[in-house]
PDB file of N, CA and C in Angstrom:
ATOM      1  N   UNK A   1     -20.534  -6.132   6.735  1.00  0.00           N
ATOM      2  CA  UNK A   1     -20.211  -7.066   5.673  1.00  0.00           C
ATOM      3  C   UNK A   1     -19.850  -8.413   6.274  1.00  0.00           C
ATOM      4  N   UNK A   2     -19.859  -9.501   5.809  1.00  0.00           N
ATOM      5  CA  UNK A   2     -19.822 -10.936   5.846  1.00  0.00           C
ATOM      6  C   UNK A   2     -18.933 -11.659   4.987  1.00  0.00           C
ATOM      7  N   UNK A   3     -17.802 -12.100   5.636  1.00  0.00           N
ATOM      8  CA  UNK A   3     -16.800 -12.682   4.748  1.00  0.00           C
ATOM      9  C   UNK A   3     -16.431 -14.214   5.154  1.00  0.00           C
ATOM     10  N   UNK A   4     -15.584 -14.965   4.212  1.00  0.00           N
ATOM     11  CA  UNK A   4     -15.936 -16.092   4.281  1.00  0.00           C
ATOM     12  C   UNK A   4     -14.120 -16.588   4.511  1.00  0.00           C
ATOM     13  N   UNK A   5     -13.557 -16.897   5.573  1.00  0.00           N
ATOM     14  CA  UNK A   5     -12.069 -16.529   5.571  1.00  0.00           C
ATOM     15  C   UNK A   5     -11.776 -18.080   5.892  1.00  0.00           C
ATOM     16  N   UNK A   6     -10.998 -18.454   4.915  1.00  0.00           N
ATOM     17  CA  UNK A   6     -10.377 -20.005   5.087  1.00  0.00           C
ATOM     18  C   UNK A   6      -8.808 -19.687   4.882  1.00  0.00           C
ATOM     19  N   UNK A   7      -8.492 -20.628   6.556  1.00  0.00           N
ATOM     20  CA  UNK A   7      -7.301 -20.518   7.277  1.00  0.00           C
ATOM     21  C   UNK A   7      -6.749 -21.368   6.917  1.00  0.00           C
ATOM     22  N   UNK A   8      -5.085 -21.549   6.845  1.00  0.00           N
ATOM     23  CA  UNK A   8      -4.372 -22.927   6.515  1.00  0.00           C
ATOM     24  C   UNK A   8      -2.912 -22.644   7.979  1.00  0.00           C
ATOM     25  N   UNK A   9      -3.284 -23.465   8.798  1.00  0.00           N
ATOM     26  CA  UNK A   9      -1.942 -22.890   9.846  1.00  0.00           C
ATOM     27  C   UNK A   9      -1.541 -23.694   9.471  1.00  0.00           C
ATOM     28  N   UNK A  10       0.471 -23.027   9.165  1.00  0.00           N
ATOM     29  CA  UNK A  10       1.426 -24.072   8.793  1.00  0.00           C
ATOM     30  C   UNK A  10       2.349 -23.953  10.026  1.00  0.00           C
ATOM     31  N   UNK A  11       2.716 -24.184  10.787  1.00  0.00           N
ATOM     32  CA  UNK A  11       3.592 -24.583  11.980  1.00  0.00           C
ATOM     33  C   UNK A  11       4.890 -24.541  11.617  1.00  0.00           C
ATOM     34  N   UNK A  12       5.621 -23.661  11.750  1.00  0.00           N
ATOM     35  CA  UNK A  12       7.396 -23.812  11.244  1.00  0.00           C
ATOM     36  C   UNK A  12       7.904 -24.855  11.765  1.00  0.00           C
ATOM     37  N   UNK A  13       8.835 -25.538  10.844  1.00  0.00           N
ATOM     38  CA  UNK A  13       9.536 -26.503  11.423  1.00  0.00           C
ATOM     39  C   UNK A  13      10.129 -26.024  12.463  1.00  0.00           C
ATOM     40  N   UNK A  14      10.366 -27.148  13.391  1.00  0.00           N
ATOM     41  CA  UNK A  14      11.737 -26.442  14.993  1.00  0.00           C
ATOM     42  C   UNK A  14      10.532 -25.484  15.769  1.00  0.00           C
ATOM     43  N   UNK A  15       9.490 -25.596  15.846  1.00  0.00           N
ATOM     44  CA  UNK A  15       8.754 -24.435  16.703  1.00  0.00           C
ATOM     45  C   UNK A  15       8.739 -25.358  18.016  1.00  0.00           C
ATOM     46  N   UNK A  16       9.208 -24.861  19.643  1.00  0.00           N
ATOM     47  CA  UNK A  16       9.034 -25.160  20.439  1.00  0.00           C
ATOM     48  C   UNK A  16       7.406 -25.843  20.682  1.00  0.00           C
ATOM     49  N   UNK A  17       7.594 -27.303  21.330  1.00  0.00           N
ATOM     50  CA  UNK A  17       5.936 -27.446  20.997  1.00  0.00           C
ATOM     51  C   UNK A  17       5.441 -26.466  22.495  1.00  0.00           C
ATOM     52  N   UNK A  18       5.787 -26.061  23.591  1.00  0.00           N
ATOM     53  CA  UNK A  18       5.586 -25.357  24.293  1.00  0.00           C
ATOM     54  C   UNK A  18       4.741 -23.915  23.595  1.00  0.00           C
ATOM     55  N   UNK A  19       5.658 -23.476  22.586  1.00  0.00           N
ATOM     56  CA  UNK A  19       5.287 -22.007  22.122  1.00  0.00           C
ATOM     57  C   UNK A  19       3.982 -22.408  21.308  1.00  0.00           C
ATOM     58  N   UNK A  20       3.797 -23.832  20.642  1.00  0.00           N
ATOM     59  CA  UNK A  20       2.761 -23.920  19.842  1.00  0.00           C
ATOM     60  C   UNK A  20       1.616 -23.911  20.927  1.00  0.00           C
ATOM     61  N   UNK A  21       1.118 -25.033  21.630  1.00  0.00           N
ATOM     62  CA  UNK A  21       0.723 -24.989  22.639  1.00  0.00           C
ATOM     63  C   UNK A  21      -0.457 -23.908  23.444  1.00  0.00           C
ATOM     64  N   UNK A  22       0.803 -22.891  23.536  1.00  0.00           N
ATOM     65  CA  UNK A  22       0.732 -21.504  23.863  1.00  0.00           C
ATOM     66  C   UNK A  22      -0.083 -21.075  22.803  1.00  0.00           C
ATOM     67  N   UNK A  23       0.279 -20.954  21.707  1.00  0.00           N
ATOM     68  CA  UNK A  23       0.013 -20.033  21.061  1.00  0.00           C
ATOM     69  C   UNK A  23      -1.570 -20.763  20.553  1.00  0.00           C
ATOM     70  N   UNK A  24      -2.184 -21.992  20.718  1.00  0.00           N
ATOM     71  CA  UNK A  24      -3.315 -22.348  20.183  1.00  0.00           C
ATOM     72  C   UNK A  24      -4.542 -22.316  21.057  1.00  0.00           C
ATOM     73  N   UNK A  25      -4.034 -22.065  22.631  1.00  0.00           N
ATOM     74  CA  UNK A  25      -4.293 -21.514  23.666  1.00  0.00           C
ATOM     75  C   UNK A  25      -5.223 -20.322  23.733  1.00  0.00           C
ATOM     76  N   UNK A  26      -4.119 -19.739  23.092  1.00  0.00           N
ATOM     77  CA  UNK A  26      -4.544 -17.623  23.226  1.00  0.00           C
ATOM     78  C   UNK A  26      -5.309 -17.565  21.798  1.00  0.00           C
ATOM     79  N   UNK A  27      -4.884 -18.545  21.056  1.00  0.00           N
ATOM     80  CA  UNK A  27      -5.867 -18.426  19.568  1.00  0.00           C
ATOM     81  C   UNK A  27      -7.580 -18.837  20.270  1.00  0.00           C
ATOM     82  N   UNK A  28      -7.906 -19.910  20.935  1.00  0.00           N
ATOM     83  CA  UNK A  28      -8.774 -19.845  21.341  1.00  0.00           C
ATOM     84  C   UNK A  28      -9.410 -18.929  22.136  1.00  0.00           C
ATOM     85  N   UNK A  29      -9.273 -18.330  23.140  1.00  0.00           N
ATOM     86  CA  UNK A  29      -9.399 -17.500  23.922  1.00  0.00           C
ATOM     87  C   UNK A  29      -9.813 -16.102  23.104  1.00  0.00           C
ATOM     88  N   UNK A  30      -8.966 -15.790  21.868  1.00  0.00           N
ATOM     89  CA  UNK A  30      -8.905 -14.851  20.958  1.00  0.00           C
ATOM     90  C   UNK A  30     -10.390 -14.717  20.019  1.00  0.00           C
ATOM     91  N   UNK A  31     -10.280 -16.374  19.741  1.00  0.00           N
ATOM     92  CA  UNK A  31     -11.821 -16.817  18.580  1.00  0.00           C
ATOM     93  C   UNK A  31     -13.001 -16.292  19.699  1.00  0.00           C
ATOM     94  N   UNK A  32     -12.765 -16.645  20.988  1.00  0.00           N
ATOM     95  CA  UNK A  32     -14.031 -16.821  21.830  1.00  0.00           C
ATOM     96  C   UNK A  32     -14.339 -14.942  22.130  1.00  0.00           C
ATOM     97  N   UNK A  33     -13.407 -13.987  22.140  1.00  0.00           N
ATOM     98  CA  UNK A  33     -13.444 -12.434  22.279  1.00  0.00           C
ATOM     99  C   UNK A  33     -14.063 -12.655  20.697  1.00  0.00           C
ATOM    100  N   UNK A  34     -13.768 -13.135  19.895  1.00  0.00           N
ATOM    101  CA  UNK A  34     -14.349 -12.209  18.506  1.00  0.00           C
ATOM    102  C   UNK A  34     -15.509 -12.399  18.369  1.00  0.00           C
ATOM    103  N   UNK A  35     -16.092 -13.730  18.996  1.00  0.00           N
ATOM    104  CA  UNK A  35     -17.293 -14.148  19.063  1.00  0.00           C
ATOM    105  C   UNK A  35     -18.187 -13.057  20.079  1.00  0.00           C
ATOM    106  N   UNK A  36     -17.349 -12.887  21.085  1.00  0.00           N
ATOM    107  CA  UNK A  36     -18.367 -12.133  22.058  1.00  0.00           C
ATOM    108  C   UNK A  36     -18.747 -10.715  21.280  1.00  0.00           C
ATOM    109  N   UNK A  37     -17.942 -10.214  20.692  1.00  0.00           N
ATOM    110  CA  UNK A  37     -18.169  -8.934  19.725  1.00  0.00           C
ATOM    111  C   UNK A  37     -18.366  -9.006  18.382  1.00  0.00           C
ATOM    112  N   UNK A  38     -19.066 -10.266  18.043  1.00  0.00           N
ATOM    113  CA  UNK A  38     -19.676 -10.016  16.943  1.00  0.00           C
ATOM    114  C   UNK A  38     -19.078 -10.445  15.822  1.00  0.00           C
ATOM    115  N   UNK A  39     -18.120 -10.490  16.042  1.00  0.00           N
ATOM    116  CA  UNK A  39     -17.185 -10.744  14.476  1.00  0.00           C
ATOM    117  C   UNK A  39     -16.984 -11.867  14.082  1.00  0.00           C
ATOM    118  N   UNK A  40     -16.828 -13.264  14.890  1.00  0.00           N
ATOM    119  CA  UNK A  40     -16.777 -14.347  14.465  1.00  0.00           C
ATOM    120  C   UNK A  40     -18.318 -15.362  14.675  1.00  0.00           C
ATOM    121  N   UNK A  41     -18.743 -15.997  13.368  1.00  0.00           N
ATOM    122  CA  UNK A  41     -20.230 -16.512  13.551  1.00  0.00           C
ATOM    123  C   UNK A  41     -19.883 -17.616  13.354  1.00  0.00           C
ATOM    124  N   UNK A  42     -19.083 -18.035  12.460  1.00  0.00           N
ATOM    125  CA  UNK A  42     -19.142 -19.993  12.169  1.00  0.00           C
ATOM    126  C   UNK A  42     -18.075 -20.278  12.201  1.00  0.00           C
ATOM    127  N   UNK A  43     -17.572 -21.620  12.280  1.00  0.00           N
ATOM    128  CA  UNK A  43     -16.485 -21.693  11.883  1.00  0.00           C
ATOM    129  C   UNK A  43     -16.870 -23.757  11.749  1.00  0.00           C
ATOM    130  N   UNK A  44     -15.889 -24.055  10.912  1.00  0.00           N
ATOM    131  CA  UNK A  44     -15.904 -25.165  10.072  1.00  0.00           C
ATOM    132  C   UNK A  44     -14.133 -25.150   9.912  1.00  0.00           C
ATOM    133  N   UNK A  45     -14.077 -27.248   9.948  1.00  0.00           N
ATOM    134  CA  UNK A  45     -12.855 -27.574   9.757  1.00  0.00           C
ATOM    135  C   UNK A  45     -13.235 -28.306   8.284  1.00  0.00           C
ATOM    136  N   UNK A  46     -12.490 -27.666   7.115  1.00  0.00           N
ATOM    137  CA  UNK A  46     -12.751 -28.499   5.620  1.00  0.00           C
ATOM    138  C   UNK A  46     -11.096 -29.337   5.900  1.00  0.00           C
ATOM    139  N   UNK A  47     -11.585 -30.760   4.891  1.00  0.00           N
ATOM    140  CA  UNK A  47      -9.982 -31.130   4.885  1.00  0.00           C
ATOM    141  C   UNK A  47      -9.767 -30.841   3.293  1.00  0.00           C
ATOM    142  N   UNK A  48      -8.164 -31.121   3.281  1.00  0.00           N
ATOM    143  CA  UNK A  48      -7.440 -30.849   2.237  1.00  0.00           C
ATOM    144  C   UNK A  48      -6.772 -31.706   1.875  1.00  0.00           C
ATOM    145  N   UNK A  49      -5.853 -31.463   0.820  1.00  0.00           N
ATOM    146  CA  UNK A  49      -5.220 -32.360  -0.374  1.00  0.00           C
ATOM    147  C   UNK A  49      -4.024 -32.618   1.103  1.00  0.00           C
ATOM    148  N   UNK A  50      -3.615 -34.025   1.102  1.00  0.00           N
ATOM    149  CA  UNK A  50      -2.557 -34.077   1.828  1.00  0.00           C
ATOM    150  C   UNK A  50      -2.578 -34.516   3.039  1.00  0.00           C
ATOM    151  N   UNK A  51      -4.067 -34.832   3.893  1.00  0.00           N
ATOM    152  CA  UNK A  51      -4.491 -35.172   4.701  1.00  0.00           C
ATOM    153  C   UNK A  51      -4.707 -34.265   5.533  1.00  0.00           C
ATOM    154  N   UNK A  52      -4.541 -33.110   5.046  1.00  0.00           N
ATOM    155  CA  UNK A  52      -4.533 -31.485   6.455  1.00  0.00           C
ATOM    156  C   UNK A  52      -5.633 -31.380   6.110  1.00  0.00           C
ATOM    157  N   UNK A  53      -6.248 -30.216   7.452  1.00  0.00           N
ATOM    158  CA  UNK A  53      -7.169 -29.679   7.412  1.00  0.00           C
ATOM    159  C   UNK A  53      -6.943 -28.263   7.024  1.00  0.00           C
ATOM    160  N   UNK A  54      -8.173 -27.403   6.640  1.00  0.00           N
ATOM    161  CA  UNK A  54      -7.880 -25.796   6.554  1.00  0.00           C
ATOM    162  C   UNK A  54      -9.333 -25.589   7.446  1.00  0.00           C
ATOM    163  N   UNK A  55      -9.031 -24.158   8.030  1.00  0.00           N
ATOM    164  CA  UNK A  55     -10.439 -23.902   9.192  1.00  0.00           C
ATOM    165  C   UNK A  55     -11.022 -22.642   8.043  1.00  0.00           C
ATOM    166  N   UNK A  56     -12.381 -22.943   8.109  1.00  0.00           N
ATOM    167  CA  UNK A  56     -13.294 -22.014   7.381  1.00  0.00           C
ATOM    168  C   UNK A  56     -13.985 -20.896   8.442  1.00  0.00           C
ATOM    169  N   UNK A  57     -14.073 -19.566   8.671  1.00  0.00           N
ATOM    170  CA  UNK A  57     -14.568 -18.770   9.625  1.00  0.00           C
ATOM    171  C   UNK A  57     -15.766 -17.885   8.914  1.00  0.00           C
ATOM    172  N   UNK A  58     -16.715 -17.764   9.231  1.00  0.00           N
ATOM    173  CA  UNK A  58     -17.704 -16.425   9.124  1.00  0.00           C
ATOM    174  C   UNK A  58     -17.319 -15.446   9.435  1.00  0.00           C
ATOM    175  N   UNK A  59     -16.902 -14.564   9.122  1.00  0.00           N
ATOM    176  CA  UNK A  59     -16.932 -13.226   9.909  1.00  0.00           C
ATOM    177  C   UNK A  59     -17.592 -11.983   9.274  1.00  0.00           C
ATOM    178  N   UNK A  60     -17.697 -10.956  10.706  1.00  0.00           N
ATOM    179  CA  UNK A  60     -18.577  -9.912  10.084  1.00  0.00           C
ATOM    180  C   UNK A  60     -17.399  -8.817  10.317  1.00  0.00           C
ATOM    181  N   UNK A  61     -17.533  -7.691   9.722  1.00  0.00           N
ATOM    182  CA  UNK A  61     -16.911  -6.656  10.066  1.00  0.00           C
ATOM    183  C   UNK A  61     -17.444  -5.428   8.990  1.00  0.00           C
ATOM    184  N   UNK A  62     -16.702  -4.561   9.099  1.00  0.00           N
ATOM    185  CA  UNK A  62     -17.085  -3.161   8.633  1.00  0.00           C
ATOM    186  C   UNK A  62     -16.604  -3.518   7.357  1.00  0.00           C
ATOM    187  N   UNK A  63     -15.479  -3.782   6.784  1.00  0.00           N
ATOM    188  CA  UNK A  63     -15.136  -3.735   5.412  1.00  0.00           C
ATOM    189  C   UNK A  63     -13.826  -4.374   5.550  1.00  0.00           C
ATOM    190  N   UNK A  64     -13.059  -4.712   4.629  1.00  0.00           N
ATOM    191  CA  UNK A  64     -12.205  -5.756   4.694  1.00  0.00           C
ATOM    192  C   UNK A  64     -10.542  -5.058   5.281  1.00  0.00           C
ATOM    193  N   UNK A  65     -10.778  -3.680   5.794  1.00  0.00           N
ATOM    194  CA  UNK A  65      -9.384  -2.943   6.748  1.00  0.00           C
ATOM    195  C   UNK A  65      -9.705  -3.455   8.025  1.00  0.00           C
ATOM    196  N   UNK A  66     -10.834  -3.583   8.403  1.00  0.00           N
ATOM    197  CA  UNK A  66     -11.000  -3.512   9.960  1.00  0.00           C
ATOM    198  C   UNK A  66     -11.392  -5.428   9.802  1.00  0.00           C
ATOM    199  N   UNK A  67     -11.555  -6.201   9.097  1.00  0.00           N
ATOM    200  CA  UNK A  67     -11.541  -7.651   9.064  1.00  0.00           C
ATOM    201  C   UNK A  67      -9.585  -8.252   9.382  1.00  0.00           C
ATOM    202  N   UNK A  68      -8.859  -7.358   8.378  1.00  0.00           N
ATOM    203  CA  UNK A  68      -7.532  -7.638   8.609  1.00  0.00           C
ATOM    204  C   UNK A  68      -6.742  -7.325   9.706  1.00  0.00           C
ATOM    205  N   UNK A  69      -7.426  -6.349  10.492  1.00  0.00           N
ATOM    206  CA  UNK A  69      -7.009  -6.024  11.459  1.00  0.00           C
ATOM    207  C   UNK A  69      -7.007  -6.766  12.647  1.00  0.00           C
ATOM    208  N   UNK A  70      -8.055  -7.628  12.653  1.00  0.00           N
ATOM    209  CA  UNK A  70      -8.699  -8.457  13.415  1.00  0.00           C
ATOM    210  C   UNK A  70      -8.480  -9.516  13.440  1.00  0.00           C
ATOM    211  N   UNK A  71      -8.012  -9.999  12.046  1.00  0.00           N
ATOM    212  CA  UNK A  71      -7.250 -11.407  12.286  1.00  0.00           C
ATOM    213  C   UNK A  71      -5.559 -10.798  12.096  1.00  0.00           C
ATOM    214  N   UNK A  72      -5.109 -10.414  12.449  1.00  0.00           N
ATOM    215  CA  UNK A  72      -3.535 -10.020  12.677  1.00  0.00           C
ATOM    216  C   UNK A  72      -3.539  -9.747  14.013  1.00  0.00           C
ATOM    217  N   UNK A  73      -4.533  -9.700  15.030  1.00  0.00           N
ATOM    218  CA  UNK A  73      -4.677 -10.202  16.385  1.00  0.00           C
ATOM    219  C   UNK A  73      -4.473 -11.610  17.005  1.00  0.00           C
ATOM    220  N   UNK A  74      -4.999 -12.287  15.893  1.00  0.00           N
ATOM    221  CA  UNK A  74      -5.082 -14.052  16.326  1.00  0.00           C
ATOM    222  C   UNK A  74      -3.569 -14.140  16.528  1.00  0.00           C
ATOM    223  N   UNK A  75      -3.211 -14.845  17.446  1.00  0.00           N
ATOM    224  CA  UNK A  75      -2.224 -15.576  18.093  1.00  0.00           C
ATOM    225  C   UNK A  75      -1.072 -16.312  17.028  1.00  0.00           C
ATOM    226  N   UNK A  76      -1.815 -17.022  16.124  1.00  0.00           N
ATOM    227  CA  UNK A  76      -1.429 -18.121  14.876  1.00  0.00           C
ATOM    228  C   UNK A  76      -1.082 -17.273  13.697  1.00  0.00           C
ATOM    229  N   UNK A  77      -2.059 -16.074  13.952  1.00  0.00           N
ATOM    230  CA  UNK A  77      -1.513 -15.351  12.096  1.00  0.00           C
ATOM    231  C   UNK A  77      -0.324 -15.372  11.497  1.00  0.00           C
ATOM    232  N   UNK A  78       0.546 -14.626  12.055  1.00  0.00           N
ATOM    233  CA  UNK A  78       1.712 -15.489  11.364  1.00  0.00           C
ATOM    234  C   UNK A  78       2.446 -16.609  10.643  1.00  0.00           C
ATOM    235  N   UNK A  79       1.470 -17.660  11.536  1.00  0.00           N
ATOM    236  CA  UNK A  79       1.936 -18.787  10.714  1.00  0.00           C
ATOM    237  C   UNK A  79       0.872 -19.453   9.771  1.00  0.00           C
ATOM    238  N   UNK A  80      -0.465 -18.325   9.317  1.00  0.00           N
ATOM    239  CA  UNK A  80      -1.203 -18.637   8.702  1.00  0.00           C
ATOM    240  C   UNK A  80      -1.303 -18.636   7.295  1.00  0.00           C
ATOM    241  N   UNK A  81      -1.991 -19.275   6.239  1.00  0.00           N
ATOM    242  CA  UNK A  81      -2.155 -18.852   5.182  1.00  0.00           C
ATOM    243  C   UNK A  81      -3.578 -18.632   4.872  1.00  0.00           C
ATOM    244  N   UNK A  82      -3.778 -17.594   4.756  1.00  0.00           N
ATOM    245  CA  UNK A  82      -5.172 -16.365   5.050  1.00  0.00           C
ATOM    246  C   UNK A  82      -5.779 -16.563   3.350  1.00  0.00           C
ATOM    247  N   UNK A  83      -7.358 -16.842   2.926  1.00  0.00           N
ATOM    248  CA  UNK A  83      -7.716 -16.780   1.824  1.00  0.00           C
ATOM    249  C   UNK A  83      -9.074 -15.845   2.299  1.00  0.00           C
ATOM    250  N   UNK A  84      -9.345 -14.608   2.113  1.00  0.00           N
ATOM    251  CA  UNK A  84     -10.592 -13.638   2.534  1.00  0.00           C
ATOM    252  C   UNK A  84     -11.200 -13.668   1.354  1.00  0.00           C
ATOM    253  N   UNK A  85     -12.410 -14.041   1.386  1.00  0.00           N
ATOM    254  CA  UNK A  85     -13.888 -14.008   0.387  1.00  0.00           C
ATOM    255  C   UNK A  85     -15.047 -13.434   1.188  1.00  0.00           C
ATOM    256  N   UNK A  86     -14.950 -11.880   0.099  1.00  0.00           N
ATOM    257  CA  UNK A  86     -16.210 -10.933   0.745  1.00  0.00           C
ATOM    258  C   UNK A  86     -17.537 -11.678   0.153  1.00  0.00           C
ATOM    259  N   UNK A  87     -18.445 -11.743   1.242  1.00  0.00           N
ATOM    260  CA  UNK A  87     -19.795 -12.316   0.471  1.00  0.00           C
ATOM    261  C   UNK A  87     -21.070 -10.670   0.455  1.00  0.00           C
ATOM    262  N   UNK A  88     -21.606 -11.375  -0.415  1.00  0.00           N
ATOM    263  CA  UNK A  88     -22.849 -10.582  -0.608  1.00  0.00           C
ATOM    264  C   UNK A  88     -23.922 -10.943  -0.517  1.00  0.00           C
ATOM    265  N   UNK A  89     -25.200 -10.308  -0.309  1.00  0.00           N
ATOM    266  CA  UNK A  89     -26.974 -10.724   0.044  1.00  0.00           C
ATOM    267  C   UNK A  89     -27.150 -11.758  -1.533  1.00  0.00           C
ATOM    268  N   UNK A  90     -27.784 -12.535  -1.207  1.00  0.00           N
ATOM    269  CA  UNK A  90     -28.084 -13.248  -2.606  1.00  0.00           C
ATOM    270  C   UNK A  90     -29.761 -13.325  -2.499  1.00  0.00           C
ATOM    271  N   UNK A  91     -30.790 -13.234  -3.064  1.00  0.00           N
ATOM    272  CA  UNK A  91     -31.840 -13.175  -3.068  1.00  0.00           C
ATOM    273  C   UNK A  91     -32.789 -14.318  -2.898  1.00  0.00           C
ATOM    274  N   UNK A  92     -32.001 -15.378  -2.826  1.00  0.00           N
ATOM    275  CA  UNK A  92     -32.604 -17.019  -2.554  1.00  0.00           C
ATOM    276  C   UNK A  92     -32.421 -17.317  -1.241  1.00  0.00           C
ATOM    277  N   UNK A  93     -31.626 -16.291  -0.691  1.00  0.00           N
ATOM    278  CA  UNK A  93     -31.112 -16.736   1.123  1.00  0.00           C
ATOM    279  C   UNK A  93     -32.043 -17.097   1.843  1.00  0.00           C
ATOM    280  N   UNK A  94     -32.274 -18.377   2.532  1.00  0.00           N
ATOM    281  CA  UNK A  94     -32.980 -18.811   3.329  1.00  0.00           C
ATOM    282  C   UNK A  94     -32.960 -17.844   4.624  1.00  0.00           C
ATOM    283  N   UNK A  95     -31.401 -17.218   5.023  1.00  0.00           N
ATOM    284  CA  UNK A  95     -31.309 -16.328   5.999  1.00  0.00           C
ATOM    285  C   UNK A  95     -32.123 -15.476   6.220  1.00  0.00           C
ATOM    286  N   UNK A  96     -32.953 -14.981   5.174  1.00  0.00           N
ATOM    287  CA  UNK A  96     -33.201 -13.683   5.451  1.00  0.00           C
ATOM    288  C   UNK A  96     -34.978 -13.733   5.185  1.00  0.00           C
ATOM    289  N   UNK A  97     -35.306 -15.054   5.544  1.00  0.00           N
ATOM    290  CA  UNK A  97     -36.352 -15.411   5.731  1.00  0.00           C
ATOM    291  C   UNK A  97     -36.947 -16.568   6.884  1.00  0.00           C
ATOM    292  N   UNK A  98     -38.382 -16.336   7.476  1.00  0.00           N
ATOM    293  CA  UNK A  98     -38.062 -17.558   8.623  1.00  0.00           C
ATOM    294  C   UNK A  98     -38.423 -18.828   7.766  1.00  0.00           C
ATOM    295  N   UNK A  99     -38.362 -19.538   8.606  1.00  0.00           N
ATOM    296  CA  UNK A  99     -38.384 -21.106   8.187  1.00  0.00           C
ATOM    297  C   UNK A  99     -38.469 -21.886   9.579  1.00  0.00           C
ATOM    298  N   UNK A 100     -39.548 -22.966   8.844  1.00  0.00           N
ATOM    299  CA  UNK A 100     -40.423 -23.267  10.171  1.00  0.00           C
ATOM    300  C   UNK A 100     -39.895 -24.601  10.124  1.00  0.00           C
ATOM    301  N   UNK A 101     -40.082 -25.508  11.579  1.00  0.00           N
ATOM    302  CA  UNK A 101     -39.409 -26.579  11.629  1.00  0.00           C
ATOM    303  C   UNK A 101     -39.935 -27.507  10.344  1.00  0.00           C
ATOM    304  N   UNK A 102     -38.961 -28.574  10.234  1.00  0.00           N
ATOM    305  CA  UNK A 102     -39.329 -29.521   9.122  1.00  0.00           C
ATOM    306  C   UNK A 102     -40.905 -30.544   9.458  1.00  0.00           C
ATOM    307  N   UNK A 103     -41.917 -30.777   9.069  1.00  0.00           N
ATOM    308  CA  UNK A 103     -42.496 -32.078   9.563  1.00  0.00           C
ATOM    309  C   UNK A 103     -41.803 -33.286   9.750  1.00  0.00           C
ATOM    310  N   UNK A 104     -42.729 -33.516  10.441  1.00  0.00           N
ATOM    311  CA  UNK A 104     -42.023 -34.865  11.695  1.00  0.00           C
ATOM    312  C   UNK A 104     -42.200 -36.178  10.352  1.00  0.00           C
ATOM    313  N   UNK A 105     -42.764 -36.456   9.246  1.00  0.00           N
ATOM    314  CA  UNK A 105     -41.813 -37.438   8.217  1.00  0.00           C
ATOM    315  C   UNK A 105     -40.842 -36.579   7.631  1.00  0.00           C
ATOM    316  N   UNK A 106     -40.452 -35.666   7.754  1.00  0.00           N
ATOM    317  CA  UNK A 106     -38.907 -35.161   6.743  1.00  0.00           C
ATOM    318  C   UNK A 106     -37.812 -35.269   7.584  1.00  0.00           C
ATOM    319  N   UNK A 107     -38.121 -35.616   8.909  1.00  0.00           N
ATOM    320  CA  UNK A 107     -37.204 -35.350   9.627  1.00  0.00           C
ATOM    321  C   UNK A 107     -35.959 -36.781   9.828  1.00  0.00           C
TER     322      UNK A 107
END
């Protein structure tokens, strides 16, 4: 399955910036393991009301126990605010068809 998971990290006030640091560190390191196994495909920074950003992720997994499991690994979860949207095959998907480069006037 393929889900569509938009992140909001809120940073506690008073957090050592050392521990943040740290901790955005091992979040990377963390994204780059989920990637090697499959589970993380895209990821996108949308902005938001307020001048923040929220991070948008692809992910694949078995079903949405073993998706939660997986982000309660990330480094940041805790200080995240987690929105999970299961997607489904839609029948117009360009994905699931090839598609050949554009001609050289569309480009």
């Amino acid at each position: 399955m393929e889900f569509l998971v938009d992140f909001q990290v809120n940073v506690p006030d008073g957090a050592p910036e050392p521990e943040v640091k740290d901790r955005e560190r091992a979040e990377a390191s963390a994204a780059a393991r989920l990637v090697d196994e499959g589970h993380l495909v895209r990821v996108w920074t949308r902005p938001v009301a307020g001048g923040e950003n929220s991070i948008l992720g692809l992910y694949r997994a078995n079903g949405e126990a073993e998706l939660e499991a997986l982000l309660r690994t990330l480094p940041l979860y805790e200080w995240m605010h987690v929105t999970v949207t299961p997607l489904g095959p839609h029948p117009n998907d360009p994905g699931t068809r090839t598609v050949g480069p554009l001609p050289a006037a569309e480009r």
